[in-house]
C-alpha atoms as a PDB file:
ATOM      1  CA  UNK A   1     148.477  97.130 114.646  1.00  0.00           C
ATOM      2  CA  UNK A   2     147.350  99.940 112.247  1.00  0.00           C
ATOM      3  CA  UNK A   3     146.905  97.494 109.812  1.00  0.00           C
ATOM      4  CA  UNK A   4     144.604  95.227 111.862  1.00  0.00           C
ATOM      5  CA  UNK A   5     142.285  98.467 112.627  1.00  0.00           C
ATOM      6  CA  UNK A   6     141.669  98.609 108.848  1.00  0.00           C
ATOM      7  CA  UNK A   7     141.010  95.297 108.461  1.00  0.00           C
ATOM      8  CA  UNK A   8     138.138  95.410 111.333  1.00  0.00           C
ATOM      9  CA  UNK A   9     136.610  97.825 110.508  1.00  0.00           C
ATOM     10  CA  UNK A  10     136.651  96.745 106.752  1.00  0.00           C
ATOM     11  CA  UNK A  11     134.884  93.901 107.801  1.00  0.00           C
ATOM     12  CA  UNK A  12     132.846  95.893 110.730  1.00  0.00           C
ATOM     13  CA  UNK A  13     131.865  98.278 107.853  1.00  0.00           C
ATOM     14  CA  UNK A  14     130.797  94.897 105.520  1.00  0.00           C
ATOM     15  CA  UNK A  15     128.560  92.793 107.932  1.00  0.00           C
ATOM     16  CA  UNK A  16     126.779  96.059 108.143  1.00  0.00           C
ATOM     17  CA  UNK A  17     126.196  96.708 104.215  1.00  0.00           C
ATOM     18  CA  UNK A  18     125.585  92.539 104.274  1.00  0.00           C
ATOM     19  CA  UNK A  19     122.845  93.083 106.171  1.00  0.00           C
ATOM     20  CA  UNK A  20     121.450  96.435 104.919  1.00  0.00           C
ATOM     21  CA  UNK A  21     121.964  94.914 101.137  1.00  0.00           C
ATOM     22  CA  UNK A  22     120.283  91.809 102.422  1.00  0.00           C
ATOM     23  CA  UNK A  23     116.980  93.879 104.364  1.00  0.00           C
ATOM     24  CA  UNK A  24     116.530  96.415 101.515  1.00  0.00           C
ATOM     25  CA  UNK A  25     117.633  94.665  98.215  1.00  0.00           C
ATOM     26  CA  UNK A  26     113.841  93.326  96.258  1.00  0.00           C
ATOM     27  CA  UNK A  27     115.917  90.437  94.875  1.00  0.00           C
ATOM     28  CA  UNK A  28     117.851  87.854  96.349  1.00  0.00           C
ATOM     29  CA  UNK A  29     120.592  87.210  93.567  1.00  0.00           C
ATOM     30  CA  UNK A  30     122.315  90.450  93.278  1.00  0.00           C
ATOM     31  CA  UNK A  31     122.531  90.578  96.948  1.00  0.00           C
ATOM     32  CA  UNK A  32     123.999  87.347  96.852  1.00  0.00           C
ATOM     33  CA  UNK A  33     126.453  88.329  94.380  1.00  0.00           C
ATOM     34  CA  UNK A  34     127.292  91.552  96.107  1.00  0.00           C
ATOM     35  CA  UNK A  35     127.672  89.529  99.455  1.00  0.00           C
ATOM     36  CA  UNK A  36     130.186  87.108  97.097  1.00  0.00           C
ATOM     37  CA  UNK A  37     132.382  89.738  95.989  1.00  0.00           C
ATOM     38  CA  UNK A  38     132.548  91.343  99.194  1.00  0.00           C
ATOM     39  CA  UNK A  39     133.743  87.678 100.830  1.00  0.00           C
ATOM     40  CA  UNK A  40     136.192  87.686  98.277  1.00  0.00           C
ATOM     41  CA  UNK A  41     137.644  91.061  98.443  1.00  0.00           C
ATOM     42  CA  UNK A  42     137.664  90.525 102.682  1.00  0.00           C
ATOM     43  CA  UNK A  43     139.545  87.570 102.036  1.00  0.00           C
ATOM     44  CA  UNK A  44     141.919  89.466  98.854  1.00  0.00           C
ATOM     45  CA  UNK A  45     142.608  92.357 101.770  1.00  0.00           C
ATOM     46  CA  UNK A  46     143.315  89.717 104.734  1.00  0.00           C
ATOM     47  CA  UNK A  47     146.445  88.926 102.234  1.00  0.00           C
ATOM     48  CA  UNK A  48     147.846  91.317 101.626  1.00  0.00           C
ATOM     49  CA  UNK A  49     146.924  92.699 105.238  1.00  0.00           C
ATOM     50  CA  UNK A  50     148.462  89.460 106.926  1.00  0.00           C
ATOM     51  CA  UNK A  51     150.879  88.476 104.123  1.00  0.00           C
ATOM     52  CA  UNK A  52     148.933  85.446 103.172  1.00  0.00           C
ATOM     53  CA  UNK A  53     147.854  81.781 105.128  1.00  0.00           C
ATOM     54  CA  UNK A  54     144.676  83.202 106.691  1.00  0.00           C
ATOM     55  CA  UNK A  55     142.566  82.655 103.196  1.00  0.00           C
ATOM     56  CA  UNK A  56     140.980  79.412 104.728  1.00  0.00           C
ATOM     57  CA  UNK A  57     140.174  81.530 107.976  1.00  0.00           C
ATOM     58  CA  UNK A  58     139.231  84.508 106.872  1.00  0.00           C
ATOM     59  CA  UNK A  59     136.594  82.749 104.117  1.00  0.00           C
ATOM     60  CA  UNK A  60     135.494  80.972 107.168  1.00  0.00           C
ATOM     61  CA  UNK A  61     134.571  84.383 109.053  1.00  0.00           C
ATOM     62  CA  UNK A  62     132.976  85.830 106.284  1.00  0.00           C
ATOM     63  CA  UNK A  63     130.332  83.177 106.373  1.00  0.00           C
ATOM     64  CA  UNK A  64     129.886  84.775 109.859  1.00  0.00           C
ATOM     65  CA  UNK A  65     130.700  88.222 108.875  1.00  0.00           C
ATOM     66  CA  UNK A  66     128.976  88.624 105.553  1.00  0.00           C
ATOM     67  CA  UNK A  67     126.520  85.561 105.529  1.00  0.00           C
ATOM     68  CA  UNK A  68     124.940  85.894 108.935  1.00  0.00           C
ATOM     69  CA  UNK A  69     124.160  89.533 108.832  1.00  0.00           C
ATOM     70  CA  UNK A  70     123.096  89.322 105.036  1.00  0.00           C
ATOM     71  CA  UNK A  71     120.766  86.324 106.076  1.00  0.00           C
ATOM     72  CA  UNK A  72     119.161  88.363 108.968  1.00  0.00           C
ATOM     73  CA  UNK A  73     118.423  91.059 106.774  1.00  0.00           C
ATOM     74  CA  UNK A  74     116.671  88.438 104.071  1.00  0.00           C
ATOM     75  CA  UNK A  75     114.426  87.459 107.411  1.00  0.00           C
ATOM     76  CA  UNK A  76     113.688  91.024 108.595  1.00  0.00           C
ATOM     77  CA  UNK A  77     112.433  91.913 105.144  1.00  0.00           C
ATOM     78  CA  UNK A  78     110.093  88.551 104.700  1.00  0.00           C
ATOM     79  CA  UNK A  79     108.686  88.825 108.375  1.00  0.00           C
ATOM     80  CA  UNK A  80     108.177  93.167 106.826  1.00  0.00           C
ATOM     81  CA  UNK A  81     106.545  92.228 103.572  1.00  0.00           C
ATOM     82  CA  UNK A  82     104.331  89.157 105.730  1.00  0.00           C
ATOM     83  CA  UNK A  83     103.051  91.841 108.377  1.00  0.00           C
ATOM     84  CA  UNK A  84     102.070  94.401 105.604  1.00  0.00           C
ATOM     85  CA  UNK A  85     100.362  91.507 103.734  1.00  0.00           C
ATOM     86  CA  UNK A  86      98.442  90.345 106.425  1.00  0.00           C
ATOM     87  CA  UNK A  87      97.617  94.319 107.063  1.00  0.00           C
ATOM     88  CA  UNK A  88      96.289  94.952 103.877  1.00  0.00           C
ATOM     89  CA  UNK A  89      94.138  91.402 104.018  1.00  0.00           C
ATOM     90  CA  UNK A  90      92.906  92.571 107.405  1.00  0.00           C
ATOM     91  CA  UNK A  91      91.747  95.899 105.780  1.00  0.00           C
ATOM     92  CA  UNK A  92      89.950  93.973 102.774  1.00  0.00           C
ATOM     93  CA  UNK A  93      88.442  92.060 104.913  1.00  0.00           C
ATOM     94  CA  UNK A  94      86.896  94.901 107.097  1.00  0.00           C
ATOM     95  CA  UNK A  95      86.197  96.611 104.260  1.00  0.00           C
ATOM     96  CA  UNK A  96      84.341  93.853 102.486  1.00  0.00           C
ATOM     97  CA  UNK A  97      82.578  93.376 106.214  1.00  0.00           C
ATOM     98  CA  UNK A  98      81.461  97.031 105.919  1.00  0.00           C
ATOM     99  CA  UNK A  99      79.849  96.702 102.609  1.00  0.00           C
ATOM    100  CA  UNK A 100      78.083  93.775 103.105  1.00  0.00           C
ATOM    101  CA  UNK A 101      76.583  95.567 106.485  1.00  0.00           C
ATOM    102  CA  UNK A 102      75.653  98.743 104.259  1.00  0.00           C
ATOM    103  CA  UNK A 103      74.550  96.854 101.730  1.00  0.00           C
ATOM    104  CA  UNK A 104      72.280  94.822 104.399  1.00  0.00           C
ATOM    105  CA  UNK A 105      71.003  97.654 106.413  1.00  0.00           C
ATOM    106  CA  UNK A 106      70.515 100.468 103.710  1.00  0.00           C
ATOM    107  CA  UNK A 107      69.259  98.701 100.940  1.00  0.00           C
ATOM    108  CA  UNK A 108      66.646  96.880 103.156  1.00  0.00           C
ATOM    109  CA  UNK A 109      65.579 100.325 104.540  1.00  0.00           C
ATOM    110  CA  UNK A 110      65.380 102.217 101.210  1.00  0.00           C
ATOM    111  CA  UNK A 111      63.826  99.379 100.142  1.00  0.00           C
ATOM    112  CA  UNK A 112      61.041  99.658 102.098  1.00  0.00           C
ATOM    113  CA  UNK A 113      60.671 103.754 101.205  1.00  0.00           C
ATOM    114  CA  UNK A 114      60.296 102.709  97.750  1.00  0.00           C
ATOM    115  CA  UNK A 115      57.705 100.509  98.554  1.00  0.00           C
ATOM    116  CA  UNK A 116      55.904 102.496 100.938  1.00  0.00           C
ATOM    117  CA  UNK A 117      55.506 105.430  98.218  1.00  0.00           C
ATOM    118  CA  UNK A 118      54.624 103.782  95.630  1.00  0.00           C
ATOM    119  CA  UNK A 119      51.767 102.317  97.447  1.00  0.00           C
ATOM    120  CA  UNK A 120      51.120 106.043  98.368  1.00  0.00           C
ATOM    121  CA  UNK A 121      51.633 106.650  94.517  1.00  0.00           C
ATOM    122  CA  UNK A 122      49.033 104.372  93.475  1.00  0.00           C
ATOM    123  CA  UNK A 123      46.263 105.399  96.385  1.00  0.00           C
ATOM    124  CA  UNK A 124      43.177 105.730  95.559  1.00  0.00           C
ATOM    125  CA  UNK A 125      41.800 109.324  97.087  1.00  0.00           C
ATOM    126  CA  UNK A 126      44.985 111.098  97.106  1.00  0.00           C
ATOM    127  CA  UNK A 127      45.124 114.663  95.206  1.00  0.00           C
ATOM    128  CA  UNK A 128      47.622 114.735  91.973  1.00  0.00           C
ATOM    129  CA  UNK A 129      50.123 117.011  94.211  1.00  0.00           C
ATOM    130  CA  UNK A 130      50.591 113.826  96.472  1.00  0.00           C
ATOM    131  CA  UNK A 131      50.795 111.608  93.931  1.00  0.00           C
ATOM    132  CA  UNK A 132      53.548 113.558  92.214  1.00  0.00           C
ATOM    133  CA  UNK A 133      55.653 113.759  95.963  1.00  0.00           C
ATOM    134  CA  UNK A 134      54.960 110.207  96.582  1.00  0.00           C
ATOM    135  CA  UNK A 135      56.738 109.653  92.792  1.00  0.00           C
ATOM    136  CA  UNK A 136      59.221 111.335  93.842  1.00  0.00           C
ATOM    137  CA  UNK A 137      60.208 109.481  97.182  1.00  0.00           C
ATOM    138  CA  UNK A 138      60.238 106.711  95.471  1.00  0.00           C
ATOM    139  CA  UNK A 139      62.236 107.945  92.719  1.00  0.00           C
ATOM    140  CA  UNK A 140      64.638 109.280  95.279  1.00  0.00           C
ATOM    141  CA  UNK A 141      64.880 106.043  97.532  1.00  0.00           C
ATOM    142  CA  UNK A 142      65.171 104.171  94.538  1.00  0.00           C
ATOM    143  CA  UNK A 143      68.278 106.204  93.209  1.00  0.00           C
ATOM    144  CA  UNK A 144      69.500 106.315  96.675  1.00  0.00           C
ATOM    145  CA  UNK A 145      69.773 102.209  96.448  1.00  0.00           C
ATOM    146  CA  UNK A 146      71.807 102.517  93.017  1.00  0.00           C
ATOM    147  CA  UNK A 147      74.747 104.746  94.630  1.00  0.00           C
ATOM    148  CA  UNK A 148      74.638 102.311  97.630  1.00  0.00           C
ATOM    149  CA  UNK A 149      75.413  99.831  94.835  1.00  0.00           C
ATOM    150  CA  UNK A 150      77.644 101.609  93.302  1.00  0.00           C
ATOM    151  CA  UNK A 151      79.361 102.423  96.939  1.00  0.00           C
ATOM    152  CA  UNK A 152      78.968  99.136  97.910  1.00  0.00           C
ATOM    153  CA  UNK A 153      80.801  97.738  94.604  1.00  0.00           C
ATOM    154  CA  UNK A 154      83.776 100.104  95.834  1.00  0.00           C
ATOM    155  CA  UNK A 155      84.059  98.977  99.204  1.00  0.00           C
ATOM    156  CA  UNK A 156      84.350  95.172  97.940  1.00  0.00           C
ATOM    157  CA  UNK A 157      87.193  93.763  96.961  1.00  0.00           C
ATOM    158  CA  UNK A 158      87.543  92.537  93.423  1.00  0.00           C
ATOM    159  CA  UNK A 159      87.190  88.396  94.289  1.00  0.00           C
ATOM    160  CA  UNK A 160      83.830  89.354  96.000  1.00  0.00           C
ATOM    161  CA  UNK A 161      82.271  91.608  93.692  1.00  0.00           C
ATOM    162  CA  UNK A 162      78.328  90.593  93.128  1.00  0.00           C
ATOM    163  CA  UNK A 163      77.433  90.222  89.480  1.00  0.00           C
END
């Protein structure tokens, strides 16, 4: 009876590093193998465990014992690495959304400060102290659209960069 209490939780204590090798491992191969040399030692132990005639059986559970749980963790990790990919598209996306709006919105207004002092700029009537403040709005809204760029050229992702 002893001896069947080893064997269970042998296998008890294999399903469960099956499944953890099979949800944590980044390639599928040396899980496999590791799943593969754990059937075979299972079915090695059920021997000399049972004395023998139970090889046919016991290979048979380890496709449930070893196989199932190792094949659940495979599926937990794919339906992991799909949600964070489809995350981190969401956030592109937003993020791409956000620059374009900035991009829209800010540019058009600054924009239009440029414009506005220059005409000041070149007015006739105005004293040389306006003229020089009305340079340098413009200057300033027209530096103030280059870091947008630059911002905005952050914010993009790479695939949607403007030339």
């Amino acid at each position: 009876m002893k001896d069947g209490w080893v064997l269970i939780s042998y296998i008890a204590f294999a399903a469960l590093v099956s499944f953890l090798v099979g949800r944590w491992a980044g390639r599928v191969w040396p899980s496999a193998v590791v799943a593969g040399v754990a059937v075979v030692t299972l079915t090695v132990m059920d021997t000399v465990v049972n004395g023998g005639g139970m090889q046919v059986a016991m290979a048979g559970n380890m496709v449930i014992f070893m196989a199932l749980p190792w094949v659940r963790g495979r599926y937990l990790r794919q339906v992991a690495h799909n949600h964070s990919t489809e995350i981190e598209q969401a956030q592109l996306t937003e993020r791409a959304r956000i620059a374009q709006e900035m991009h829209d919105s800010l540019g058009h207004e600054l924009s239009l400060i440029a414009l506005r002092a220059g005409a000041l700029e070149v007015a006739p009537g105005l004293s040389d102290a306006h003229d020089k403040a009305a340079g340098a709005i413009r200057a300033a809204a027209a530096g103030a659209t280059e870091r947008l760029g630059e911002i905005v050229g952050v914010l993009r992702p790479a695939a949607q960069e403007a030339p």
